[in-house]
Protein backbone atom coordinates (compact mmCIF):
# COMPACT_ATOMS: atom_id res chain seq x y z
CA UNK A 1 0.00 0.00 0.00
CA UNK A 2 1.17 3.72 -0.92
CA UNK A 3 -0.03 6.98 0.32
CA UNK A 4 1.00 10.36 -0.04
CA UNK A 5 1.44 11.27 3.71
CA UNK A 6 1.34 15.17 3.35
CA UNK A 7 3.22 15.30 6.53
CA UNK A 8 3.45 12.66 9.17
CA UNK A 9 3.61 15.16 12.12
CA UNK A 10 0.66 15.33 13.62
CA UNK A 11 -1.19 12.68 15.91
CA UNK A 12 -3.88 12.50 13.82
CA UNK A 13 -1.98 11.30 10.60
CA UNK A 14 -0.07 8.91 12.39
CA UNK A 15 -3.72 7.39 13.76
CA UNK A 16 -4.92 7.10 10.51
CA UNK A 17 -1.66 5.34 9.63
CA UNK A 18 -2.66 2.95 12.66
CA UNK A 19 -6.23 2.43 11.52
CA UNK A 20 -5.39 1.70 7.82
CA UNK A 21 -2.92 -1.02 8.89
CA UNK A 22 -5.58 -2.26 11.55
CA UNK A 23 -7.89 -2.22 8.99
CA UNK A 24 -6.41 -3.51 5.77
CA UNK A 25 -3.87 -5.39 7.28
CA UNK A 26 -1.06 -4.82 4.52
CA UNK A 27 2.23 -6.54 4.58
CA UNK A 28 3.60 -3.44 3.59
CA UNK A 29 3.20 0.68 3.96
CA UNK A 30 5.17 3.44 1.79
CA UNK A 31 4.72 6.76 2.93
CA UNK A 32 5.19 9.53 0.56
CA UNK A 33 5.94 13.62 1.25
CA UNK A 34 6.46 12.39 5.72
CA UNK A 35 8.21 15.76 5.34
CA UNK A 36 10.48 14.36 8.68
CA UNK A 37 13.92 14.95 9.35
CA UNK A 38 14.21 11.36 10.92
CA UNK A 39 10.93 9.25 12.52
CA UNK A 40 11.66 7.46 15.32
CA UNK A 41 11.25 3.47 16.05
CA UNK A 42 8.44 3.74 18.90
CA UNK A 43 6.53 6.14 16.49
CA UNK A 44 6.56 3.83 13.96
CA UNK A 45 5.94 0.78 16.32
CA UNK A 46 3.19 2.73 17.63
CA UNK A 47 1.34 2.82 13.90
CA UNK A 48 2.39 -0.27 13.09
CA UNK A 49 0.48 -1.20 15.98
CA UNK A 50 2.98 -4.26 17.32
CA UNK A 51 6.89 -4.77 17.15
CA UNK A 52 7.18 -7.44 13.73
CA UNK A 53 8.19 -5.31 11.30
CA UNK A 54 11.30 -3.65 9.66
CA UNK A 55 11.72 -0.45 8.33
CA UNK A 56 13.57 2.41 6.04
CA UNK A 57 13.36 5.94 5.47
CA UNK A 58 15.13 8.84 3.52
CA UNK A 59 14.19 12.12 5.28
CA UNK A 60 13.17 14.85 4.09
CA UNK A 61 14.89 17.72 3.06
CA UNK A 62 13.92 20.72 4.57
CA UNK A 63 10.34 20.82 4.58
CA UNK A 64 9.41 18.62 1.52
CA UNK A 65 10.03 15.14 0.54
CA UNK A 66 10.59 12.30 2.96
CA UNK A 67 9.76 8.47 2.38
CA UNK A 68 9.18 5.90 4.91
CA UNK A 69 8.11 1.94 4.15
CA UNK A 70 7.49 -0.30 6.78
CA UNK A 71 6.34 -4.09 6.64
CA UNK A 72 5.51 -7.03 8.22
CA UNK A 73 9.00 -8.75 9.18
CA UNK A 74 7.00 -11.90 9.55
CA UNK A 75 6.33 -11.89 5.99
CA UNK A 76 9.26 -9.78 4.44
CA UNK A 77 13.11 -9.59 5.50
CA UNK A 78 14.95 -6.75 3.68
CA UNK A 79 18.29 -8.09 2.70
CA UNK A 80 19.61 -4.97 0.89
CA UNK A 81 17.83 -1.26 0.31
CA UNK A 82 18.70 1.43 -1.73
CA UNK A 83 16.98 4.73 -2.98
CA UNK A 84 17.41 8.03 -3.34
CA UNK A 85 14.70 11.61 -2.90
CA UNK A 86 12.48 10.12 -4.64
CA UNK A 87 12.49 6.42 -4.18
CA UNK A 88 13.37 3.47 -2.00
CA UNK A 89 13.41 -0.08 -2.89
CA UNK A 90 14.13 -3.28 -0.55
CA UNK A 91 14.73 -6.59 -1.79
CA UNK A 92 14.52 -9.83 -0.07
CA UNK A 93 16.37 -13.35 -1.48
């Protein structure tokens, strides 16, 4: 699942975050435009909603850009990530 974020600071986004996940139960979230300087682990535990899953993120710079993904470690082990501003991309062999 992707979503353009618009900004992951507030409380509210990062319960919607929560709910999705609760709801449609994806193996994997990428977060577009978090528009953070760096997210920390308990936030994203916290909207991940347990402690199974791996993630990377490129921060923003400045106020724009920022990328997060996140997913289920139970069903995906990143052996090697790379990106850039505008992308990230794990693989798993």
């Amino acid at each position: 699942m992707s979503i353009n974020i618009r900004g992951l600071g507030s409380d509210d986004k990062k319960g919607w975050i929560k709910s999705i996940r609760h709801k449609e139960c994806p193996d994997l979230i990428a977060l577009q435009e978090t528009k953070c300087s760096t997210i920390d682990e308990f936030v994203i535990e916290v909207m991940w909603g347990c402690r199974n899953f791996g993630y990377v993120q490129k921060e923003a710079t400045g106020n724009s850009g920022g990328l997060l993904m996140v997913w289920d470690s139970n069903v995906f082990s990143c052996k090697q990530a790379v990106g850039d501003d505008r992308f990230i991309a794990v693989k798993d062999y």
